[in-house]
N, C-alpha and C. Protein backbone atom coordinates (compact mmCIF):
# COMPACT_ATOMS: atom_id res chain seq x y z
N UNK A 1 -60.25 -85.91 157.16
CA UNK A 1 -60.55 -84.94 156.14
C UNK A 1 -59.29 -84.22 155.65
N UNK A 2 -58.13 -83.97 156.40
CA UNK A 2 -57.07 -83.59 155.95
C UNK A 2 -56.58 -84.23 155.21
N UNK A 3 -56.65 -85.69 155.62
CA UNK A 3 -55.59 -86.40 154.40
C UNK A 3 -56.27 -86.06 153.75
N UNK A 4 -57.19 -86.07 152.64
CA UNK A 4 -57.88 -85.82 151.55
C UNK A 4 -58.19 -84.63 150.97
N UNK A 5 -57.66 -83.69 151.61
CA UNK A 5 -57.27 -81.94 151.24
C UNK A 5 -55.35 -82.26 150.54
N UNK A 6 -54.82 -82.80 151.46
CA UNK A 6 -53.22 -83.01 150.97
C UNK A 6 -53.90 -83.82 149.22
N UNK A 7 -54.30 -85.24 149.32
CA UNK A 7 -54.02 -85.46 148.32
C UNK A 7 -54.27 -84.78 147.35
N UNK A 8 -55.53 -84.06 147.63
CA UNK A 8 -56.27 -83.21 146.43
C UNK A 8 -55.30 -81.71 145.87
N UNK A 9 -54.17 -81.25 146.72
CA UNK A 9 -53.54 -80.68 146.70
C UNK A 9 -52.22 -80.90 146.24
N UNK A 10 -51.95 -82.04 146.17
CA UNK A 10 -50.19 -82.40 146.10
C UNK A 10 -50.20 -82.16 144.44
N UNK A 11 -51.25 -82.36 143.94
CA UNK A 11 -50.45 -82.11 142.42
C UNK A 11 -50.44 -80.76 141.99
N UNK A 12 -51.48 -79.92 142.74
CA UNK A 12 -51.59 -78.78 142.28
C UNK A 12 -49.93 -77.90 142.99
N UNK A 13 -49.67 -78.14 144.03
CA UNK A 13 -48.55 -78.30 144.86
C UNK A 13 -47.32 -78.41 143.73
N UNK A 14 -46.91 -79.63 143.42
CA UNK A 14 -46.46 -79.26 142.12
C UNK A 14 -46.33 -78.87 140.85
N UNK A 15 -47.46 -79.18 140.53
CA UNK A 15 -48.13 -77.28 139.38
C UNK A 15 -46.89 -76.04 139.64
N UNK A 16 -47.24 -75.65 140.95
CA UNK A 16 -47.05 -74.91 140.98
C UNK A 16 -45.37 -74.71 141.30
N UNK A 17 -44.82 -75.59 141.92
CA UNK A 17 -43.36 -76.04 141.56
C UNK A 17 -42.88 -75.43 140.42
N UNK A 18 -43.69 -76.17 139.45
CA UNK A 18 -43.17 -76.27 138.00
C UNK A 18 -43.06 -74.63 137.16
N UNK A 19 -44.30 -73.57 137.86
CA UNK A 19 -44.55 -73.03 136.96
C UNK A 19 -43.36 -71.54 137.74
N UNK A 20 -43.47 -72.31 138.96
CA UNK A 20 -42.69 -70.53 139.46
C UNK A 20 -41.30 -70.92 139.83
N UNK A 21 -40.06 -70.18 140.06
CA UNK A 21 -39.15 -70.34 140.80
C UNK A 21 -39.38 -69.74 141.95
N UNK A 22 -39.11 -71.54 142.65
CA UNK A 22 -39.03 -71.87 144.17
C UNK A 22 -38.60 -72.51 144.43
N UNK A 23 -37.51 -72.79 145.83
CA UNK A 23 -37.21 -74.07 146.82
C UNK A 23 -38.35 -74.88 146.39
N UNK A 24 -39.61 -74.92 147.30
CA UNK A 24 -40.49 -75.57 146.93
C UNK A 24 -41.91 -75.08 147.85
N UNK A 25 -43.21 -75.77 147.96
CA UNK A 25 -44.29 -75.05 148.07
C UNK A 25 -44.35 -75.54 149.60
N UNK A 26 -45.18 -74.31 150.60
CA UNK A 26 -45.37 -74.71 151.86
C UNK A 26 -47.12 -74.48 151.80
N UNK A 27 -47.30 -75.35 152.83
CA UNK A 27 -48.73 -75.32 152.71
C UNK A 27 -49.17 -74.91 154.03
N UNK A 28 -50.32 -74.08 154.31
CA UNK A 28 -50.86 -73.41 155.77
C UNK A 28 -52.63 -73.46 155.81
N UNK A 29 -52.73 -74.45 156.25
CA UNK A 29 -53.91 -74.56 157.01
C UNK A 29 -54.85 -73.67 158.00
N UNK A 30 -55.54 -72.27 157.35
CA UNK A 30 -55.96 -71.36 158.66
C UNK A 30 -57.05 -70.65 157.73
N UNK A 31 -57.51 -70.29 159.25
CA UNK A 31 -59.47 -70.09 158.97
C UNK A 31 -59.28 -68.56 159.80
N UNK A 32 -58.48 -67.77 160.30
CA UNK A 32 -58.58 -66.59 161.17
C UNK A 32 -59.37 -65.39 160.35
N UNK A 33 -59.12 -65.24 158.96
CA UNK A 33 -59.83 -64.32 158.02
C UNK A 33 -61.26 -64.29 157.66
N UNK A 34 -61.73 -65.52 157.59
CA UNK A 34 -63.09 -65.76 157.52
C UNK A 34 -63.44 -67.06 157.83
N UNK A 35 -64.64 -67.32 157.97
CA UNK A 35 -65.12 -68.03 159.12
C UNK A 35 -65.19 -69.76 158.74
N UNK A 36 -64.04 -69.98 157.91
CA UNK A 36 -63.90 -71.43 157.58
C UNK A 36 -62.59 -71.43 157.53
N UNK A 37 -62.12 -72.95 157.61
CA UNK A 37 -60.75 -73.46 157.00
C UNK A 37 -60.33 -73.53 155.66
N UNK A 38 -59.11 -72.80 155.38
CA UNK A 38 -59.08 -73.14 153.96
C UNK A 38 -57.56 -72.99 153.44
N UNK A 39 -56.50 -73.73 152.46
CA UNK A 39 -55.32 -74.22 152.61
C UNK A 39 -55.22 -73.23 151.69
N UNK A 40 -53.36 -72.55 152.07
CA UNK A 40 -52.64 -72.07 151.06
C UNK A 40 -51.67 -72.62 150.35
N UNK A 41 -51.32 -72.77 149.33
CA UNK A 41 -50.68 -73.35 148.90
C UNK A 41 -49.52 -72.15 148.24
N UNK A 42 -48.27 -72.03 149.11
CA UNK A 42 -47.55 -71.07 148.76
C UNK A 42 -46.39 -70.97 147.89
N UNK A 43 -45.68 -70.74 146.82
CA UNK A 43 -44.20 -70.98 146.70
C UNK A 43 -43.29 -70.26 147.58
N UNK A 44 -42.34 -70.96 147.94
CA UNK A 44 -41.36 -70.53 149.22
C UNK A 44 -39.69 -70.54 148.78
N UNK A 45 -39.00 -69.73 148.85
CA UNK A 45 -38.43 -69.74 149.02
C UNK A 45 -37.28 -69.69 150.18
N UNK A 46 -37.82 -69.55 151.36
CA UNK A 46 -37.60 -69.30 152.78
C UNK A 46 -38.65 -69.63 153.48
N UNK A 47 -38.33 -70.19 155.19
CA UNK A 47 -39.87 -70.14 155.70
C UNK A 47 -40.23 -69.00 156.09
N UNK A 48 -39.83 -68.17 156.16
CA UNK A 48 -40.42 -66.37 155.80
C UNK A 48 -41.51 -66.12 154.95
N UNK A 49 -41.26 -67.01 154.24
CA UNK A 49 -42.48 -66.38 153.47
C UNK A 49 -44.16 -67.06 153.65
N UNK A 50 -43.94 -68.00 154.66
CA UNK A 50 -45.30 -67.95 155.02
C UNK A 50 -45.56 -67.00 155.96
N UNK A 51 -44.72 -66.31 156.50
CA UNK A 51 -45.32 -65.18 157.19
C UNK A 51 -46.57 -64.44 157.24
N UNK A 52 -47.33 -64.96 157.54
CA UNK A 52 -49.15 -64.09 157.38
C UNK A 52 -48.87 -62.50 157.41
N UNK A 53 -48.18 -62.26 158.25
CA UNK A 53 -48.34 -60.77 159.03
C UNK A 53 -47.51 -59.74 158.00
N UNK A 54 -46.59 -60.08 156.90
CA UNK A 54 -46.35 -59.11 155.85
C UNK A 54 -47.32 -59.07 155.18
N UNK A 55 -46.83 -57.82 154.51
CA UNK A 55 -47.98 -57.01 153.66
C UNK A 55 -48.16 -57.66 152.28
N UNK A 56 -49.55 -58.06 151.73
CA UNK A 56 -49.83 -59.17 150.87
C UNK A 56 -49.41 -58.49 149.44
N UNK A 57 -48.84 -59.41 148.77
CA UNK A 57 -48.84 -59.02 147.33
C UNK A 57 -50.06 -58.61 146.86
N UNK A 58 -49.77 -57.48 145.41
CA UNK A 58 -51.15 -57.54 144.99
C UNK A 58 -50.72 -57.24 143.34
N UNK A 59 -52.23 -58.08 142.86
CA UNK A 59 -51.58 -58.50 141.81
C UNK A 59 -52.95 -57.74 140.61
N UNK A 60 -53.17 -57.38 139.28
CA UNK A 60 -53.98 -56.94 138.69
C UNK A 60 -54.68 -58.68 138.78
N UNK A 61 -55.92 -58.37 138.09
CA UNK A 61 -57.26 -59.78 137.57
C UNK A 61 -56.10 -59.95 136.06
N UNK A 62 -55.86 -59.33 135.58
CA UNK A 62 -54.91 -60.10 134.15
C UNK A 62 -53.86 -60.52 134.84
N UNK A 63 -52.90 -59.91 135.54
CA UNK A 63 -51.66 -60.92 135.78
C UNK A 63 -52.14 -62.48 137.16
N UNK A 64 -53.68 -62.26 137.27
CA UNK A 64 -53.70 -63.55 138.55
C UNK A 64 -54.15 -64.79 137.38
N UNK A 65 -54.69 -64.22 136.31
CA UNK A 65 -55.68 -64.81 134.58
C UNK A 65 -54.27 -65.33 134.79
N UNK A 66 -52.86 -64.84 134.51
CA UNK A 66 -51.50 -65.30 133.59
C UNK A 66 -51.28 -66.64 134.43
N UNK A 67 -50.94 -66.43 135.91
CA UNK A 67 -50.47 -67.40 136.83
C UNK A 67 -51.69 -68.50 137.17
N UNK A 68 -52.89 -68.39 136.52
CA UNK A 68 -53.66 -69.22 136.58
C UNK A 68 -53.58 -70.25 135.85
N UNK A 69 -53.64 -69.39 134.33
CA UNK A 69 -52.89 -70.34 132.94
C UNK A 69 -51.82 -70.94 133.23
N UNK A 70 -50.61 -70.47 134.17
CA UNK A 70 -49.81 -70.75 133.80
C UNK A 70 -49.31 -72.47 134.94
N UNK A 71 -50.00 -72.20 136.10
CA UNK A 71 -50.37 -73.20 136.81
C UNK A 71 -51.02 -74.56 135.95
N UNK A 72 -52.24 -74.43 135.68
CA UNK A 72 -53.30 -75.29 134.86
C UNK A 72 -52.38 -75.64 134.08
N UNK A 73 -51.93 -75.10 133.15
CA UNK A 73 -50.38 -75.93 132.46
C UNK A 73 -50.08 -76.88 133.24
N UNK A 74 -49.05 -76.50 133.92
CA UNK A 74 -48.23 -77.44 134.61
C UNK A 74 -48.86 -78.65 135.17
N UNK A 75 -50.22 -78.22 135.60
CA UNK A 75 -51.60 -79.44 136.27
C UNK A 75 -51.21 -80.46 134.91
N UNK A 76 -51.72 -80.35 133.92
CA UNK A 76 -52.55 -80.46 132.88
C UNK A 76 -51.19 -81.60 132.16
N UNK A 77 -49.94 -80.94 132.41
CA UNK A 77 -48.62 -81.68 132.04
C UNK A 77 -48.25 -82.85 132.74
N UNK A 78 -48.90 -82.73 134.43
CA UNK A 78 -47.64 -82.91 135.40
C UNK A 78 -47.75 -84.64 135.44
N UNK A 79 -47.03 -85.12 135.61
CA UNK A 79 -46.98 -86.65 136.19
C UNK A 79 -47.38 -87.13 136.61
C-alpha cells in the first residue's frame, strides 16, 4: 500500500518543487495526531524542517486558496 501512496504522490511532490523555493520535498509518513496514517508532503530546505515538534506555520484560508492554485498549476503543467 505504500508503494501506491509514493506513486500517487511523486507528482504532486514535484508540483510542489516547482511552485516553492526548495532543495527539494521530504515526505513523513505519521498517524500520532489522529487516529490514521496520513503523508506529508513537505518543501525542505534542511532536514530541520521536518521537525514535527516546531511551532506550525499558520497560514489565512486565502493565502492556503493561493498555494493551492499555485500547486494545481504546477500538477496540471508538470511532466
Amino acid at each position: 500500500m505504500l508503494n501506491e501512496w509514493l506513486v500517487f504522490a511523486k507528482p504532486i511532490a514535484k508540483a510542489i518543487e516547482r511552485a516553492f523555493p526548495c532543495q527539494r520535498v521530504g515526505i513523513s509518513v505519521i498517524g500520532l495526531e489522529v487516529p490514521h496514517a496520513h503523508m506529508h508532503l513537505v518543501p525542505l530546505q534542511s532536514a530541520d524542517d521536518l521537525n514535527f515538534t516546531k511551532d506550525k506555520m499558520t497560514l489565512s484560508q486565502e493565502e492556503l486558496l493561493v498555494d493551492q492554485k499555485l500547486i494545481l498549476t504546477h500538477l496540471v503543467h508538470s511532466d
